[in-house]
Protein backbone atom coordinates (compact mmCIF):
# COMPACT_ATOMS: atom_id res chain seq x y z
CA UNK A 1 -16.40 10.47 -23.09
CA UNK A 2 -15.55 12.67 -19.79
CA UNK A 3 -17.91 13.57 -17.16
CA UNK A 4 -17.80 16.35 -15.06
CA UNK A 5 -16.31 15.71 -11.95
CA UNK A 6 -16.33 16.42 -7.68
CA UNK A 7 -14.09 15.79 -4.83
CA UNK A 8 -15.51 13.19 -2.68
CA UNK A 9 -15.06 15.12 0.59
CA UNK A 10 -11.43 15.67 1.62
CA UNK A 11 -10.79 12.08 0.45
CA UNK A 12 -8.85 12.87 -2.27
CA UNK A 13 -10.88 11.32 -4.72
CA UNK A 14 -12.19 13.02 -7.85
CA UNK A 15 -15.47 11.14 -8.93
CA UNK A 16 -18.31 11.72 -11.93
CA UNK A 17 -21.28 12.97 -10.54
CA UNK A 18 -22.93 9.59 -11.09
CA UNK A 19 -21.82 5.82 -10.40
CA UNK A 20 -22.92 2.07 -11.74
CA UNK A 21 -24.80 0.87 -9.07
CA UNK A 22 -24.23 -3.11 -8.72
CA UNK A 23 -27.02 -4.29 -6.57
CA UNK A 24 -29.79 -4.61 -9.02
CA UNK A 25 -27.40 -7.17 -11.10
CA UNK A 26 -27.08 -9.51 -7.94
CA UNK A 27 -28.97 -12.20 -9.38
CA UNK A 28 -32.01 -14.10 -7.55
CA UNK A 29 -29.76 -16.45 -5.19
CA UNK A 30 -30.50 -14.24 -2.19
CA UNK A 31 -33.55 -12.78 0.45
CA UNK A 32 -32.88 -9.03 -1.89
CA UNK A 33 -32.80 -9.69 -5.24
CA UNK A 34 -33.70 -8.27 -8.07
CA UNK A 35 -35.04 -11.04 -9.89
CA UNK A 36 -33.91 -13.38 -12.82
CA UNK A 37 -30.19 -11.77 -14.19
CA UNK A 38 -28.38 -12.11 -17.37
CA UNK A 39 -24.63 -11.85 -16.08
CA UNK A 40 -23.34 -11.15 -19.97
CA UNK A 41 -26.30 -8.08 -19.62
CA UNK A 42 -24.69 -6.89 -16.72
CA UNK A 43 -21.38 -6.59 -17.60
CA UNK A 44 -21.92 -5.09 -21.03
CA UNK A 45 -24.05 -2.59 -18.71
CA UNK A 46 -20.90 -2.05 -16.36
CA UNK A 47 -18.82 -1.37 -19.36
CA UNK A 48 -21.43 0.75 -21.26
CA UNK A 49 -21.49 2.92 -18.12
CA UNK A 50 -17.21 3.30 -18.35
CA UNK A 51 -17.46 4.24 -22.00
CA UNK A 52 -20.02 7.04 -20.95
CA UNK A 53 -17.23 8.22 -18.41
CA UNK A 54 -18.85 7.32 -15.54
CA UNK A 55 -15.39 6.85 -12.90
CA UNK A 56 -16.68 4.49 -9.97
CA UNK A 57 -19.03 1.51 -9.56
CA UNK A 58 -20.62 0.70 -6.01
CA UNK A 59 -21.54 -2.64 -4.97
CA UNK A 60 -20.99 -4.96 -1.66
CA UNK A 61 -20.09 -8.23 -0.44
CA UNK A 62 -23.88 -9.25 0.76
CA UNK A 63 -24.95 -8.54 -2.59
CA UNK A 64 -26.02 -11.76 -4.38
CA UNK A 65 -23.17 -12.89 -1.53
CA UNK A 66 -20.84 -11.89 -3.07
CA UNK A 67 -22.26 -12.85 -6.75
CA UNK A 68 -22.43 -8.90 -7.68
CA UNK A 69 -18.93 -8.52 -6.68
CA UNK A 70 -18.01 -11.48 -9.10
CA UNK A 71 -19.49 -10.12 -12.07
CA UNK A 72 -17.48 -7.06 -11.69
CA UNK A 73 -14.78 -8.69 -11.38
CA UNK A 74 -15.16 -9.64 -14.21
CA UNK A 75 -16.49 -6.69 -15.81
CA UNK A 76 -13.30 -5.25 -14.95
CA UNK A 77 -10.75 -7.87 -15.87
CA UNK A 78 -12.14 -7.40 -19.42
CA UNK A 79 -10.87 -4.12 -19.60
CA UNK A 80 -7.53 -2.10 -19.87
CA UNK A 81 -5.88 -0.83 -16.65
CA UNK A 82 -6.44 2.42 -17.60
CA UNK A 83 -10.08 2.44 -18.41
CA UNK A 84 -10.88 0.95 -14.83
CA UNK A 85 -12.97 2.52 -12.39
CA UNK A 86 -13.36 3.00 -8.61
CA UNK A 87 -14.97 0.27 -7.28
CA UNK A 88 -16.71 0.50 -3.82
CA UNK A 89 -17.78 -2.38 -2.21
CA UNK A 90 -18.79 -2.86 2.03
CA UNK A 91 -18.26 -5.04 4.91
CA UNK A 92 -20.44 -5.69 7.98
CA UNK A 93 -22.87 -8.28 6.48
CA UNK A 94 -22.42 -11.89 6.77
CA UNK A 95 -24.14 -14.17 4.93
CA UNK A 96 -24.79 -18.21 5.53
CA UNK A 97 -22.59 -20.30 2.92
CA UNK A 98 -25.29 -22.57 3.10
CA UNK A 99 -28.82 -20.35 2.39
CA UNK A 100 -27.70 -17.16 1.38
CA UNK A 101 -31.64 -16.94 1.24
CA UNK A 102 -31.22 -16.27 5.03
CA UNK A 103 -30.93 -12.91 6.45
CA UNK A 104 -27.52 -11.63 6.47
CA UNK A 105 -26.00 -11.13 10.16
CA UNK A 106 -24.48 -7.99 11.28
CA UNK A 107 -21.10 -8.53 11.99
CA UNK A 108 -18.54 -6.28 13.48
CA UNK A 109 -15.35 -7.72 14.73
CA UNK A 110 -11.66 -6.81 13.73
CA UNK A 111 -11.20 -10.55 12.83
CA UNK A 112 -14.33 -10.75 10.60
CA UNK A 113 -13.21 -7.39 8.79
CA UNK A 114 -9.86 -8.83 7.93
CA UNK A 115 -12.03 -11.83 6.30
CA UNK A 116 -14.31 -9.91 4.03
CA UNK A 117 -12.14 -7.17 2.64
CA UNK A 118 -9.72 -9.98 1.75
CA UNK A 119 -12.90 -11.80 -0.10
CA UNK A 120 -13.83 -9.17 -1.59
CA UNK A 121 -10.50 -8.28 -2.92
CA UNK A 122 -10.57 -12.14 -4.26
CA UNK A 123 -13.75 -11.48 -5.52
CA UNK A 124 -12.83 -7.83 -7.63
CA UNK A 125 -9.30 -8.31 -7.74
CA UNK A 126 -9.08 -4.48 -6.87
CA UNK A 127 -7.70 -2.29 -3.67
CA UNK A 128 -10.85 -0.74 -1.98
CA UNK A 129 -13.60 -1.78 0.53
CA UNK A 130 -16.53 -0.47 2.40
CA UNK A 131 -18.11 -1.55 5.35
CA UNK A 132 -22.01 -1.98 5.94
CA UNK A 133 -24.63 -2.85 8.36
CA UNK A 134 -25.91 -1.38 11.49
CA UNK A 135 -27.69 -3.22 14.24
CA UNK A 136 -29.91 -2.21 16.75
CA UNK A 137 -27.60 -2.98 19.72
CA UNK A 138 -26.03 -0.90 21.66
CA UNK A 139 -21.71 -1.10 22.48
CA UNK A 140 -19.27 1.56 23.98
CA UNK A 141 -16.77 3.60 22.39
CA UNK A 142 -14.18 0.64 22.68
CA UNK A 143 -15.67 -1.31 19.94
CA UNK A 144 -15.53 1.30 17.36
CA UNK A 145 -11.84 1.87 18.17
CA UNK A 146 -11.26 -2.18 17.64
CA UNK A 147 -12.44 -1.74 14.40
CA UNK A 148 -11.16 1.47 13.24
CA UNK A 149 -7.79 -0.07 14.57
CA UNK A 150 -8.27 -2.65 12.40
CA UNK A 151 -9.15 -0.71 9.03
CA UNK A 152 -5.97 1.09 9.97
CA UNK A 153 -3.66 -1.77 9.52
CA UNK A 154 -5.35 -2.84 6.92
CA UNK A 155 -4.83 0.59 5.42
CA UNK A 156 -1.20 -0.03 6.02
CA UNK A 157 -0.98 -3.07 4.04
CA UNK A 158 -2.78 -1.56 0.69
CA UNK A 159 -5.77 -3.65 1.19
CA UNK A 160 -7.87 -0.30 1.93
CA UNK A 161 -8.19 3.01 1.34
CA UNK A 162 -10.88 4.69 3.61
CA UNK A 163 -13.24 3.48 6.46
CA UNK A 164 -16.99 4.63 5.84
CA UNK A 165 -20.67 4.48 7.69
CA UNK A 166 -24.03 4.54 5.63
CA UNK A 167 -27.50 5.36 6.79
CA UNK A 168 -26.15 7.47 9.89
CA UNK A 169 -28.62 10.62 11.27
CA UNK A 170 -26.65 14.04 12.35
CA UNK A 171 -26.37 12.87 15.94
CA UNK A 172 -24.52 9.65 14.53
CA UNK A 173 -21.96 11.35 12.52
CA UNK A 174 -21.49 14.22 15.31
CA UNK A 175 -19.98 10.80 16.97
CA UNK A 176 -18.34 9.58 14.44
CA UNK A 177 -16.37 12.75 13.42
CA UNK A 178 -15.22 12.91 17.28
CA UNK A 179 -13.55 9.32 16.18
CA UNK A 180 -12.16 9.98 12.59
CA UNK A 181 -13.41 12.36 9.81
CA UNK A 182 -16.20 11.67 8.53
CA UNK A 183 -15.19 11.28 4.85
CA UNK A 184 -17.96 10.21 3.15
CA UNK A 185 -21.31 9.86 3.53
CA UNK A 186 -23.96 7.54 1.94
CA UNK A 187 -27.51 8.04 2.39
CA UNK A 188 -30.84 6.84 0.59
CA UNK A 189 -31.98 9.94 -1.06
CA UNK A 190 -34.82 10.42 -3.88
CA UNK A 191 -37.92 12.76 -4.68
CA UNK A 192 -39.85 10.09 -2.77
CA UNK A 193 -37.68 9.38 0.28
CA UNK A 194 -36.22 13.16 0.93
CA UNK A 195 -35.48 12.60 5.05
CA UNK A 196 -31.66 12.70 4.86
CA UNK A 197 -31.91 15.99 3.64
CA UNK A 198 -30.48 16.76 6.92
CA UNK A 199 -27.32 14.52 6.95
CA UNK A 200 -26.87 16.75 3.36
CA UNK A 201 -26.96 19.89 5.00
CA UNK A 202 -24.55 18.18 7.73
CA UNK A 203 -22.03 16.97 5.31
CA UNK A 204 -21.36 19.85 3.24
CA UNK A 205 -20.56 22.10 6.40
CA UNK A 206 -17.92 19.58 7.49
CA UNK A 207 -16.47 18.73 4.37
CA UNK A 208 -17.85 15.31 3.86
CA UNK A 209 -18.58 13.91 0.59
CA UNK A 210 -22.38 12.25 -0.22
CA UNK A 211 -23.22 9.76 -2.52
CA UNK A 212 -26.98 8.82 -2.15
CA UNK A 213 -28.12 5.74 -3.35
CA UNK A 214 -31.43 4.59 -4.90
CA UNK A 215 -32.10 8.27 -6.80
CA UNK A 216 -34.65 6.45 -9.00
CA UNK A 217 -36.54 5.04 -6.06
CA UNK A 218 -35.45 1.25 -7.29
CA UNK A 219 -36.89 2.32 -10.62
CA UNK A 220 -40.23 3.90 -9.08
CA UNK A 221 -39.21 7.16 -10.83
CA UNK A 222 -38.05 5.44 -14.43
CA UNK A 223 -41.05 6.64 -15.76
CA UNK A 224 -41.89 3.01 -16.78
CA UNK A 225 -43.57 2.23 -13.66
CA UNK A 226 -46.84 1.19 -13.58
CA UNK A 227 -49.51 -0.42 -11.47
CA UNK A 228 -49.50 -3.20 -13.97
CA UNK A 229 -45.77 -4.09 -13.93
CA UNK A 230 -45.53 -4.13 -10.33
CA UNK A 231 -48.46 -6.84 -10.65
CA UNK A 232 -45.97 -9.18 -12.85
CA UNK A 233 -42.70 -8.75 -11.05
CA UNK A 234 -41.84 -11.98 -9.77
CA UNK A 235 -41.61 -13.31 -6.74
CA UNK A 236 -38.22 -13.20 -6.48
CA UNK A 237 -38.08 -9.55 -6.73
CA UNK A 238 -37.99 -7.91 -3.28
CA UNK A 239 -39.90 -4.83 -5.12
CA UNK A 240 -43.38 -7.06 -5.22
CA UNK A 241 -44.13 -6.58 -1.92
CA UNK A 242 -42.16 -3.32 -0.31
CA UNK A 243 -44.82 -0.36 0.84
CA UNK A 244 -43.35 2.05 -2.01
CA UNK A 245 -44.76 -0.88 -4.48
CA UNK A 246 -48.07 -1.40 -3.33
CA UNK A 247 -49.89 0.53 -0.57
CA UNK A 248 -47.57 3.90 -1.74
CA UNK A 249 -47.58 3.31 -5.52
CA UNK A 250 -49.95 6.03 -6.56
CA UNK A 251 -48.52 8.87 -5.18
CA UNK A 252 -45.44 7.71 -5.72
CA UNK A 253 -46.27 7.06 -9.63
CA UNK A 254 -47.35 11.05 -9.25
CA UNK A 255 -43.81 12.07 -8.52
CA UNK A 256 -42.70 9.91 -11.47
CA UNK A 257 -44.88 11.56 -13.47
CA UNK A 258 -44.07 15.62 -11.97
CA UNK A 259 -40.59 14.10 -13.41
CA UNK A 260 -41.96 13.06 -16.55
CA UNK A 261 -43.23 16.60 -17.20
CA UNK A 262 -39.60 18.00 -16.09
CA UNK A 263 -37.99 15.27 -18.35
CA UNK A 264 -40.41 16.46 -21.34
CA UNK A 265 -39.24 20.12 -21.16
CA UNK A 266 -35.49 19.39 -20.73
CA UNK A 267 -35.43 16.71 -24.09
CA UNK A 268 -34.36 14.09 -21.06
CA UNK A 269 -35.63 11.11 -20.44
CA UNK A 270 -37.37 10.78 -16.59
CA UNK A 271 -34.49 8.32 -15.10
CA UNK A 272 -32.17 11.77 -15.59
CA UNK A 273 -34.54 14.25 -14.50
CA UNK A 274 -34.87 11.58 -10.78
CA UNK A 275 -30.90 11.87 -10.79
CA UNK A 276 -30.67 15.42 -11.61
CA UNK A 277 -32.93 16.19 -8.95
CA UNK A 278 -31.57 14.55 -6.32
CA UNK A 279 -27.70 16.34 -7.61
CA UNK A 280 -29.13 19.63 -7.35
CA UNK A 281 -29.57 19.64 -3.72
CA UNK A 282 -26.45 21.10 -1.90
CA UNK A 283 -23.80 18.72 -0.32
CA UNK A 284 -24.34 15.36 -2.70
CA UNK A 285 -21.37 14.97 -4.43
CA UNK A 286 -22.88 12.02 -6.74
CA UNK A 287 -25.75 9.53 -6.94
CA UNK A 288 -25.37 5.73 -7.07
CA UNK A 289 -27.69 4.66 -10.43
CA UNK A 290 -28.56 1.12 -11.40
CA UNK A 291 -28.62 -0.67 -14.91
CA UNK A 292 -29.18 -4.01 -15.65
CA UNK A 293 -28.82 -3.80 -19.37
CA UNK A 294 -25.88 -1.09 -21.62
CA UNK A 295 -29.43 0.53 -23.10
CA UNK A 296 -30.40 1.85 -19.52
CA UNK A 297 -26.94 3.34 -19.20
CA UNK A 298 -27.55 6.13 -21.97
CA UNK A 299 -31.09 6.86 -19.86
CA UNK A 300 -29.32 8.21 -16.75
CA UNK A 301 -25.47 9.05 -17.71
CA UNK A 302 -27.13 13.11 -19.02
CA UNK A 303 -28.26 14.01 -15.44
CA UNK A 304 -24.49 14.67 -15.05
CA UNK A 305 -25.25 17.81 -17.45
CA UNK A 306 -28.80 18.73 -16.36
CA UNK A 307 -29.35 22.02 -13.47
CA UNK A 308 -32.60 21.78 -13.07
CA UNK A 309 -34.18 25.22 -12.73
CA UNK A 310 -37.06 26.64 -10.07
CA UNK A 311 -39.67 25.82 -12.45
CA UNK A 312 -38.89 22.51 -12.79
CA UNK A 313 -37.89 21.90 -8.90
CA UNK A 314 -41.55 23.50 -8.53
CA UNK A 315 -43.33 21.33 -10.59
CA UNK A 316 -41.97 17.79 -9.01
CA UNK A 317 -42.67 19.90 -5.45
CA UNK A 318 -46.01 20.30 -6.30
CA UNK A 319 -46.82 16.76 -6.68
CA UNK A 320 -45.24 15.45 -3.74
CA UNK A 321 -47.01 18.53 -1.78
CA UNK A 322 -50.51 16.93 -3.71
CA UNK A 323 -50.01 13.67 -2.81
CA UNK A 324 -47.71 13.35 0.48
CA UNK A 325 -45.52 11.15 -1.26
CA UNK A 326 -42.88 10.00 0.87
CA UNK A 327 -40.56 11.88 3.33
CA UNK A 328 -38.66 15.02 4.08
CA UNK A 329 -38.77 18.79 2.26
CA UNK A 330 -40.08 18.51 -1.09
CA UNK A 331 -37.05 20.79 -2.43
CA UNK A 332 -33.78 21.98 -1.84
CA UNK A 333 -33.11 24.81 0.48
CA UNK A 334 -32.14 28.02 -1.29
CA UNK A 335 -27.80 27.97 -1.43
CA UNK A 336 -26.41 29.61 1.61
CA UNK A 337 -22.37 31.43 1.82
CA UNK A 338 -20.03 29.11 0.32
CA UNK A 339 -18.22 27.26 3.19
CA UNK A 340 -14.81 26.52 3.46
CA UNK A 341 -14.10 22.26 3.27
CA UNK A 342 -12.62 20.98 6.40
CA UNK A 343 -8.60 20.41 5.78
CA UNK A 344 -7.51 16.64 5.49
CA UNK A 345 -6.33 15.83 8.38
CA UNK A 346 -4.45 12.85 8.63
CA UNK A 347 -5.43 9.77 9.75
CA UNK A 348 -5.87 9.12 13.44
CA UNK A 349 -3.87 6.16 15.19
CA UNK A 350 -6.15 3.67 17.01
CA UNK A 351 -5.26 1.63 19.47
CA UNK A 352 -6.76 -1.64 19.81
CA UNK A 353 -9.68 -2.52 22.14
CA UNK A 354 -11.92 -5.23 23.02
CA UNK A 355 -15.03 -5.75 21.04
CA UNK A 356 -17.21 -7.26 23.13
CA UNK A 357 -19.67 -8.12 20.24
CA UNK A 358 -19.61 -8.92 16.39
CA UNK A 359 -21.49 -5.92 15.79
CA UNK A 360 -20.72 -2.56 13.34
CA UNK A 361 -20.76 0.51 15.33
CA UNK A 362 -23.83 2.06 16.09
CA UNK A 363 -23.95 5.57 16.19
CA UNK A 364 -27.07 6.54 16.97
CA UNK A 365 -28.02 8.39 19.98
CA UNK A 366 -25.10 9.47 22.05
CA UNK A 367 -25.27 12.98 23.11
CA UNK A 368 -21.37 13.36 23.02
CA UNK A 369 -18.43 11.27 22.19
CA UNK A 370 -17.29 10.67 25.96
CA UNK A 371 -15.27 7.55 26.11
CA UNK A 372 -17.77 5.21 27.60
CA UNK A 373 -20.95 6.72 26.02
CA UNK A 374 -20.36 5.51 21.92
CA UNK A 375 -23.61 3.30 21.08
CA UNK A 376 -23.26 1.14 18.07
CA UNK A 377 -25.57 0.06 15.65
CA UNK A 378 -25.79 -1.71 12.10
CA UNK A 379 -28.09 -2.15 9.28
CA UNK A 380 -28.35 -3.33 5.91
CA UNK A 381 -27.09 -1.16 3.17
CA UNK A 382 -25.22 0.27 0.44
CA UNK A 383 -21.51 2.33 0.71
CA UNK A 384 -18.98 4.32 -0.47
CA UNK A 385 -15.50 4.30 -1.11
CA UNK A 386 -13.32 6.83 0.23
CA UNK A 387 -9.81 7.53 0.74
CA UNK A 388 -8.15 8.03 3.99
CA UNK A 389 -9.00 7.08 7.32
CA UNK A 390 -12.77 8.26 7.69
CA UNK A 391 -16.43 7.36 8.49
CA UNK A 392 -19.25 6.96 6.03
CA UNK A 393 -23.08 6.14 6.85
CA UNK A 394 -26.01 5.23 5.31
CA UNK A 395 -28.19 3.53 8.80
CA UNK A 396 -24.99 0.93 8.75
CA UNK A 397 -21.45 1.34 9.17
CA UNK A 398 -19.22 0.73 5.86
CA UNK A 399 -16.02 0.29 5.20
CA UNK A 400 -14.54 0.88 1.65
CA UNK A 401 -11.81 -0.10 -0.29
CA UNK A 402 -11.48 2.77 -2.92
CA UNK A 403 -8.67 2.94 -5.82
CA UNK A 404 -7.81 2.35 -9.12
CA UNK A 405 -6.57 -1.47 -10.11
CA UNK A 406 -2.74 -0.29 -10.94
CA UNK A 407 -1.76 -3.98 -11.71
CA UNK A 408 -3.47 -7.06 -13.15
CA UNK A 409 -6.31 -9.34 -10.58
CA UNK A 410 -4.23 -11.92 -9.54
């Protein structure tokens, strides 16, 4: 099957306007799982998703550490060199060998990079890497150029294709681009949690790609939500006990519901109406959707086809206006003038600095990129994969490794 497909950005990259997400298939041997895991379930869901068309799969090292990034390895090796996908993965997190129950650490150095991208190339046997993770320290301008410096040799070596940041605001990337192009972003981004809709608006004026993650609210807006199932998730699932489970559950189950309605009309079912909503707002390029069985696959892969019309954007508008569900407008701004993509430029030689801490940079409030004014921060999160030398942010810096396996995991 073939999906319809956008360029990520000026990366280069042409990717389906939807992605396997590989978090959810982690398994329960970490502080964010998803609960109990059948690995055979997951890959037949990874390669369910490549028979629907879908191009790229985005996952990370702190997943599972680094369990999600074995499975799709495997998923991968079990298929033919020309059926396999993008894979994005991230750096930035650094789990304890010994409890990977612990919280992951932030970790920033050019020395620790090396380490994880080659790890996670191990791991997926494939050529692309993302970096994730922002911390609530702050470090100069120097330590982003340390590691930038060292994404560009390993750039040089085939080991990487792009350098992106995740969960960054407007004032972060501003930063950023005055370092590198900004070639991808990835923010959280759903008809519940709608406050990156600036970072959108950001990213399509400077020709940066956007793949949001979690467009189904970690199944919140599945339609198969209810207060009873959240009751009976076990304890292992990190879902039991976040605020979007329990203390914002009922107007969050309203939204799902709006979408139910939407999903109704449109002979969808509501996991494609929560995608297609989130693609028809201007500047995402795709969404980031998670199965954890092949049947879940078929649910979401038709929001690729669905434009969802003013009545519809009203009615899921309506409820979140009802309720105050979540965060940010309730629906998409009205298209402005087409603007013109920023030209690639190519990518910027760094010279190595000292990084006086292991930490990802932290872009957060500096009011201009002047050499000794760069905070960094890091945070846990998901990434992208881009190609060429670039930023990416989703609240945490991430690298990525981004391209197609051209010879046999090793």
């Amino acid at each position: 099957m073939t999906l319809d497909t956008r360029p990520l950005g000026t990366s280069g990259l042409e990717i389906t306007r939807v992605g396997f997400g590989a978090w959810a298939i982690s398994g329960t041997g970490w502080s964010y799982g998803w609960g109990p895991q059948d690995d055979a379930d997951s890959i037949a869901a990874i390669h369910a998703a490549v028979e629907a068309g879908v191009n790229w799969i985005d996952t990370a090292a702190a997943y599972g550490a680094g369990h999600s990034e074995e499975v799709v390895g495997r998923a991968l090796r079990a298929l033919p060199q020309v059926d396999r996908p993008y894979v994005f993965t991230k750096c930035g997190l650094v789990w304890d060998g010994d409890d990977p129950h612990q919280a992951v650490r932030k970790v920033m150095k050019p020395a620790s990079v090396r380490r994880e991208i080659e790890a996670s190339l191990r791991r997926l046997g494939v050529d692309a890497r993302r970096r994730h993770g922002r911390d609530t320290g702050r470090r100069r301008r120097h330590a982003a150029r340390g590691v930038l410096a060292a994404h560009g040799r390993l750039k040089a070596e085939g080991k990487l294709r792009a350098i992106g940041l995740s969960n960054h605001d407007v004032a972060q990337l501003e930063v950023a681009e005055g370092i590198a192009h900004v070639d991808a972003l990835q923010p959280p981004f759903s008809a519940i949690h709608r406050g990156a809709a600036p970072e959108l608006e950001w990213s399509e004026a400077n020709g940066t790609g956007v793949i949001v993650y979690s467009p189904m609210a970690s199944g919140l807006l599945t339609g198969s939500f209810s207060a009873e199932r959240v009751r009976a998730l076990p304890s292992s699932d990190w879902r039991a006990s976040h605020p979007d489970f329990t203390t914002g559950l009922e107007a969050n189950l309203a939204v799902a519901k709006a979408l139910a309605v939407v999903a109704g009309r449109r002979r969808v079912t509501t996991s494609a109406a929560a995608v297609a909503w989130t693609l028809a707002w201007p500047g995402v390029t795709g969404a980031i959707v998670g199965a954890r069985r092949p049947g879940q696959v078929a649910d979401w892969v038709p929001a690729t086809s669905l434009a969802l019309d003013r009545h519809d954007l009203d009615e899921v508008a309506a409820a979140i206006e009802r309720t105050g569900a979540g965060e940010g407008p309730t629906r998409p701004p009205v298209p402005g003038p087409t603007r013109v993509p920023v030209p690639a430029a190519p990518a910027p030689t760094f010279e190595p600095a000292p990084v006086p801490s292991p930490t990802a940079p932290d872009l957060t409030t500096a009011p201009s990129p002047a050499a000794d004014s760069l905070p960094v921060t890091g945070a846990a999160a998901t990434g992208i994969g881009i190609a060429g030398a670039a930023l990416l942010g989703i609240g945490v810096a991430i690298l990525l490794f981004l391209r197609r396996r051209t010879r046999p995991a090793r």
